[in-house]
N, C-alpha and C. Protein backbone atom coordinates (compact mmCIF):
# COMPACT_ATOMS: atom_id res chain seq x y z
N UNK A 1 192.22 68.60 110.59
CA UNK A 1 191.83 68.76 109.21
C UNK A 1 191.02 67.54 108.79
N UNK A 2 189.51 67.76 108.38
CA UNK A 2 189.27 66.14 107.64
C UNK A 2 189.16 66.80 105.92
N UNK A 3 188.91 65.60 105.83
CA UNK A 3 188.37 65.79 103.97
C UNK A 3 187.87 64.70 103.58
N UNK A 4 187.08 64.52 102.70
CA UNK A 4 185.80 63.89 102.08
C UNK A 4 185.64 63.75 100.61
N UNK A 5 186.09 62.13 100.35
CA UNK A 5 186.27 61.81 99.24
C UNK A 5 185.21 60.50 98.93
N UNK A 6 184.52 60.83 97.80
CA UNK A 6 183.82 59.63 97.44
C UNK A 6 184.60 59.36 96.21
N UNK A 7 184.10 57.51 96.31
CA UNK A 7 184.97 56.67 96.13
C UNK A 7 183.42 55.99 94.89
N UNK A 8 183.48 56.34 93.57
CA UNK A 8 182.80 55.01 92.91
C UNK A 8 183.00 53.61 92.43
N UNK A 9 182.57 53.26 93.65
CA UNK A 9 182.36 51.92 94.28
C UNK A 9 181.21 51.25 94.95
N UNK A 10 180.61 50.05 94.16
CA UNK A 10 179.45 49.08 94.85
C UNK A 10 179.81 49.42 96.08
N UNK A 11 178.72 49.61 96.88
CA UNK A 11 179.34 49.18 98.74
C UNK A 11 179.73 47.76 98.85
N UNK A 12 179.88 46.63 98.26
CA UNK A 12 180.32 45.58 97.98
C UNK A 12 181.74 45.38 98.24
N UNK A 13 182.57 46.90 97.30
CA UNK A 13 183.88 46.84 97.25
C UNK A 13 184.35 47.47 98.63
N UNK A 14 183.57 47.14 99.77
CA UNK A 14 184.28 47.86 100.74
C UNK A 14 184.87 46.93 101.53
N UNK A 15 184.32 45.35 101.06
CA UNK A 15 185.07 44.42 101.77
C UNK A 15 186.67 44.33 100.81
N UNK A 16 186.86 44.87 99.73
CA UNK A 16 188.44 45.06 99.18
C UNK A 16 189.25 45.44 99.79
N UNK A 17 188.67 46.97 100.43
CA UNK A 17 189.47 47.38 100.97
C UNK A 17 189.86 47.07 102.59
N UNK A 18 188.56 46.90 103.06
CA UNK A 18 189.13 46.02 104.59
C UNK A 18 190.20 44.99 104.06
N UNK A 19 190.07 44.62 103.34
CA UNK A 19 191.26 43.37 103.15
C UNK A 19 192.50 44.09 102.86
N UNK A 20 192.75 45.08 102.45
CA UNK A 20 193.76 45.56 102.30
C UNK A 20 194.47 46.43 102.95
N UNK A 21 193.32 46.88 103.97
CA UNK A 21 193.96 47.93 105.41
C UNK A 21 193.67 47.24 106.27
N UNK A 22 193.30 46.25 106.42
CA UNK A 22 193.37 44.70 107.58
C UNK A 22 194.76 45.03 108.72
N UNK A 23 195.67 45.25 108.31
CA UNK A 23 196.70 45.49 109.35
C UNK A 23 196.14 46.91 110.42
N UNK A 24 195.35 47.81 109.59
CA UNK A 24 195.18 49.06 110.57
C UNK A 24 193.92 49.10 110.72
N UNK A 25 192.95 48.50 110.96
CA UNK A 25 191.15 48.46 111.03
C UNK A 25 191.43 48.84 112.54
N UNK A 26 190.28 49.22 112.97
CA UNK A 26 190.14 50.23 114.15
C UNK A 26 189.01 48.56 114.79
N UNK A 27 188.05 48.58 114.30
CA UNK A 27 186.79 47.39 114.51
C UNK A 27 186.76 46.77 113.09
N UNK A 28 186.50 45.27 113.68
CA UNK A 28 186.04 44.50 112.30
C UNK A 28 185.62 44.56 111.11
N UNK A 29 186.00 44.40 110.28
CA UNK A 29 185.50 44.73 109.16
C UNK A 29 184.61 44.20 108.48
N UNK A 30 183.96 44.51 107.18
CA UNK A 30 182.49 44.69 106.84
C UNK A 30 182.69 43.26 106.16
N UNK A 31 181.78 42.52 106.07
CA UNK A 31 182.08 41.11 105.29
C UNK A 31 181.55 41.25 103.64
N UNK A 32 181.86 40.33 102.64
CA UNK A 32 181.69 40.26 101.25
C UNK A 32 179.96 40.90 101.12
N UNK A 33 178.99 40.48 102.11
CA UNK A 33 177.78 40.82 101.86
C UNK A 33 177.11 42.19 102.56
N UNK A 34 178.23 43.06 102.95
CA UNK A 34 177.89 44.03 103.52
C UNK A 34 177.60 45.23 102.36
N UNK A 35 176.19 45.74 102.51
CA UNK A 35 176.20 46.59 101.72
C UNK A 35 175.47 47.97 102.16
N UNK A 36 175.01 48.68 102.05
CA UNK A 36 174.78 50.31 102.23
C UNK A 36 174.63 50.48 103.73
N UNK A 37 175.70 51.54 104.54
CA UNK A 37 175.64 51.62 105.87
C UNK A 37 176.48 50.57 106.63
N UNK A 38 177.41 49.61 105.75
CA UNK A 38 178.38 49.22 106.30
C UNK A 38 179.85 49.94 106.46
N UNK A 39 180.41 50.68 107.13
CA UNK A 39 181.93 50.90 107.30
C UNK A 39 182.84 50.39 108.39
N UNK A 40 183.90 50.86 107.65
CA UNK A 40 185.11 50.32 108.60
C UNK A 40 185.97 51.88 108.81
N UNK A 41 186.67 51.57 109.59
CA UNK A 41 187.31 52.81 110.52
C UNK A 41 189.04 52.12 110.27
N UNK A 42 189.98 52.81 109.89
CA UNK A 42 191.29 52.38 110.11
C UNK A 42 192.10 53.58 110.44
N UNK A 43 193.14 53.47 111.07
CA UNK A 43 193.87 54.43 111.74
C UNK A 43 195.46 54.25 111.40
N UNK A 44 196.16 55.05 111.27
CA UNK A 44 197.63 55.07 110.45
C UNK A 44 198.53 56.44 111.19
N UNK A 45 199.33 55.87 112.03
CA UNK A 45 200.11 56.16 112.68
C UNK A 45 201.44 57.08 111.62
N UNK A 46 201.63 58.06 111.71
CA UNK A 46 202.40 59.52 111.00
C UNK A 46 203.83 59.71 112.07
N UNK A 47 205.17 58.92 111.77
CA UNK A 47 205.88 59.33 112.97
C UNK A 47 206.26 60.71 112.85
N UNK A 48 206.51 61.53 114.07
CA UNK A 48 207.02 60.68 115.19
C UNK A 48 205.88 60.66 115.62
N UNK A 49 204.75 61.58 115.51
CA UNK A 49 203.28 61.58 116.30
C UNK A 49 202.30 61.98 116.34
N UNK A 50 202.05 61.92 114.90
CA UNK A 50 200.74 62.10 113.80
C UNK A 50 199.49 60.98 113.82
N UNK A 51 198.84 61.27 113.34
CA UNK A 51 197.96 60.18 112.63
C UNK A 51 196.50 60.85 111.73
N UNK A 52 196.42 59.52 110.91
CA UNK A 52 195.21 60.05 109.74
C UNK A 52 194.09 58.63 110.31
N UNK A 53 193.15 59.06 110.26
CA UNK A 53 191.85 58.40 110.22
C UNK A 53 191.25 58.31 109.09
N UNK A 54 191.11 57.09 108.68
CA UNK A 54 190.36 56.96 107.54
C UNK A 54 189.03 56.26 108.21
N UNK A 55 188.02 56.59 107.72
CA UNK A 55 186.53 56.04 107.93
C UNK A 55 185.81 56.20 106.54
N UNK A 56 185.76 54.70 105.92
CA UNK A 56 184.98 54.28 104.96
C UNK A 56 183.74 54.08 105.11
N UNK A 57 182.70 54.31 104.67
CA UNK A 57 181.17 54.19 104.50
C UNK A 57 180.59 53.70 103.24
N UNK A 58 180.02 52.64 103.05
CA UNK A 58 179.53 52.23 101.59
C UNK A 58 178.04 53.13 102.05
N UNK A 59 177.49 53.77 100.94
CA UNK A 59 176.29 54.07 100.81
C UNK A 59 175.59 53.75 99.15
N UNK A 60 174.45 54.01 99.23
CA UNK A 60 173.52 53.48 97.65
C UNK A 60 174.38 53.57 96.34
N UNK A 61 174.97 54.99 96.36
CA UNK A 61 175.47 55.52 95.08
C UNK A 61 177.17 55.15 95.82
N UNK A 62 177.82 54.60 96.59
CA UNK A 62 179.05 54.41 96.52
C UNK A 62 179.92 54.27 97.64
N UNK A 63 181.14 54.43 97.63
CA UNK A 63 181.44 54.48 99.22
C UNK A 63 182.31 56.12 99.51
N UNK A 64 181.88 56.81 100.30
CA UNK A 64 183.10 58.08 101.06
C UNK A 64 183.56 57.14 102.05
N UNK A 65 184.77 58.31 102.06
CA UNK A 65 186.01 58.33 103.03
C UNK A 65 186.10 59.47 103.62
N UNK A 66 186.16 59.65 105.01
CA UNK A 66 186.50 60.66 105.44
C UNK A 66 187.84 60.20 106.26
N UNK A 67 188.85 61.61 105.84
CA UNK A 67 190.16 61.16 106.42
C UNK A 67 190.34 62.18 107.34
N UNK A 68 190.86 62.53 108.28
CA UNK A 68 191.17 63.34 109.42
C UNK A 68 192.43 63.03 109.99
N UNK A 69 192.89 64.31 110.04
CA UNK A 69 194.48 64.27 110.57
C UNK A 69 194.62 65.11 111.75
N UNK A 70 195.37 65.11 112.92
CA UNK A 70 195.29 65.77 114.25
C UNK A 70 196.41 66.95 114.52
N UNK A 71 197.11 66.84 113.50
CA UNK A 71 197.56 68.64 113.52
C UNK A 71 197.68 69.15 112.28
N UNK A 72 198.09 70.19 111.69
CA UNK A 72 198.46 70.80 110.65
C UNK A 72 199.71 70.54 110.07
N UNK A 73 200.18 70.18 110.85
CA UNK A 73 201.70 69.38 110.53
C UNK A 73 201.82 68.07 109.86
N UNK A 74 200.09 67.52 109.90
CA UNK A 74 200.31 65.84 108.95
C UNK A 74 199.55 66.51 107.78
N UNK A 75 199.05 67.57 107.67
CA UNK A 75 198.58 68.10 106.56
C UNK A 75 198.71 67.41 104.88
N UNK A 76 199.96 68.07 104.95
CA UNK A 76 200.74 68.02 103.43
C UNK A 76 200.90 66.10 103.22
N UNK A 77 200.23 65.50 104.02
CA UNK A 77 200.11 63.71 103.51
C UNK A 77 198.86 63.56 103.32
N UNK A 78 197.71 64.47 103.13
CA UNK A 78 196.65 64.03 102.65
C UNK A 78 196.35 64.14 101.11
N UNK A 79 197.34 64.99 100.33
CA UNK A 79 197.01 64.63 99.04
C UNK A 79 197.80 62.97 98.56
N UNK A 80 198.85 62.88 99.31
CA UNK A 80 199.00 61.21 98.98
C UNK A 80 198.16 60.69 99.33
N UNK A 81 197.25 60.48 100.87
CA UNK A 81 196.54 59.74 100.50
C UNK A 81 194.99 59.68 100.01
N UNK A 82 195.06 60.80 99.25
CA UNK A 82 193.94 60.80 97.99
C UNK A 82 194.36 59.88 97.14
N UNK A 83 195.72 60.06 96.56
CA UNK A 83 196.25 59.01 95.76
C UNK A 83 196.32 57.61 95.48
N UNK A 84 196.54 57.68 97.56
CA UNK A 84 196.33 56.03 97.76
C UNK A 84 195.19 55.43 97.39
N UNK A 85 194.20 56.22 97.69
CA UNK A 85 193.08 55.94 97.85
C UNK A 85 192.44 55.57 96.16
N UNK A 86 192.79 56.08 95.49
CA UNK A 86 192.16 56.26 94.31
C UNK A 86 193.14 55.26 93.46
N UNK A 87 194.41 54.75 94.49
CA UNK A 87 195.04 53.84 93.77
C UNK A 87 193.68 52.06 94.04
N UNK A 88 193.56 52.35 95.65
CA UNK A 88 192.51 51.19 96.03
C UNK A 88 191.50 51.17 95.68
N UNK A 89 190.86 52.04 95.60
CA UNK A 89 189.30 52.40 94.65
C UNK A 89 189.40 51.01 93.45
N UNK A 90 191.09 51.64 92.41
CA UNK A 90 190.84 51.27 91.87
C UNK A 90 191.22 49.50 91.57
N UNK A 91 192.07 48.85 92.47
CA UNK A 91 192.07 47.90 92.90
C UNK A 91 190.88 46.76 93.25
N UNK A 92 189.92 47.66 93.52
CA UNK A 92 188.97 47.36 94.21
C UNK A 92 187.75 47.57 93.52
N UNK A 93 187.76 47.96 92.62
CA UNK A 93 186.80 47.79 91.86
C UNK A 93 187.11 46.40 90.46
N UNK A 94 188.71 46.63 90.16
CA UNK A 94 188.94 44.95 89.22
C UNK A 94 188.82 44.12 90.32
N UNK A 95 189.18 44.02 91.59
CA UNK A 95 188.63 42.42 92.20
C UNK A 95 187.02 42.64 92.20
N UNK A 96 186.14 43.69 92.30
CA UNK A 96 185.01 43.07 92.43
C UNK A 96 184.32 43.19 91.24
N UNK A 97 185.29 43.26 89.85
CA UNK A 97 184.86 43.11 88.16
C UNK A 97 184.92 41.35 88.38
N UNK A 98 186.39 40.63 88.65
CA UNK A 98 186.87 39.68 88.73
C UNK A 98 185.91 38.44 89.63
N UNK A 99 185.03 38.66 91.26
CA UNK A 99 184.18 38.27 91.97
C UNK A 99 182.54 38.11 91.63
């Protein structure tokens, strides 16, 4: 299953969120001056043996997420993490009001 959520957010704020999924980044993450066509990839382990992929992309007008899950059985955790997500969005847009 994937799904596809944009996120309004500078591509700026995509170094927020690497900082905050820093424990699960797949490859390095995008630095403070990374902007349109920078993403990061993080991966989140569903026990006993699930997982969701998140892949962030800053582009002009903002950043998507595409999340992907590997059976139908991690299904029913992707509206949380819409939630999450829109909890970090918004996190992430007061640190980069605050920067």
């Amino acid at each position: 299953m994937v799904s596809v959520q944009n996120l309004d957010l500078p591509p700026a704020a995509l170094a927020h969120i690497a900082e905050a999924l820093s424990p699960f980044a797949v490859h390095p993450p995008p630095t403070d001056e990374a902007g349109a066509g920078a993403e990061l990839c993080a991966l989140v382990l569903l026990p006993p043996r699930h997982h969701l992929l998140l892949r962030f992309r800053a582009h002009a007008d903002g950043v998507r997420v595409r999340l992907a899950t590997d059976a139908a059985a991690s299904a029913p955790t992707v509206p949380h993490a819409h939630q999450y997500l829109r909890q970090l969005a918004a996190a992430a847009a007061r640190a980069s009001e605050v920067s």
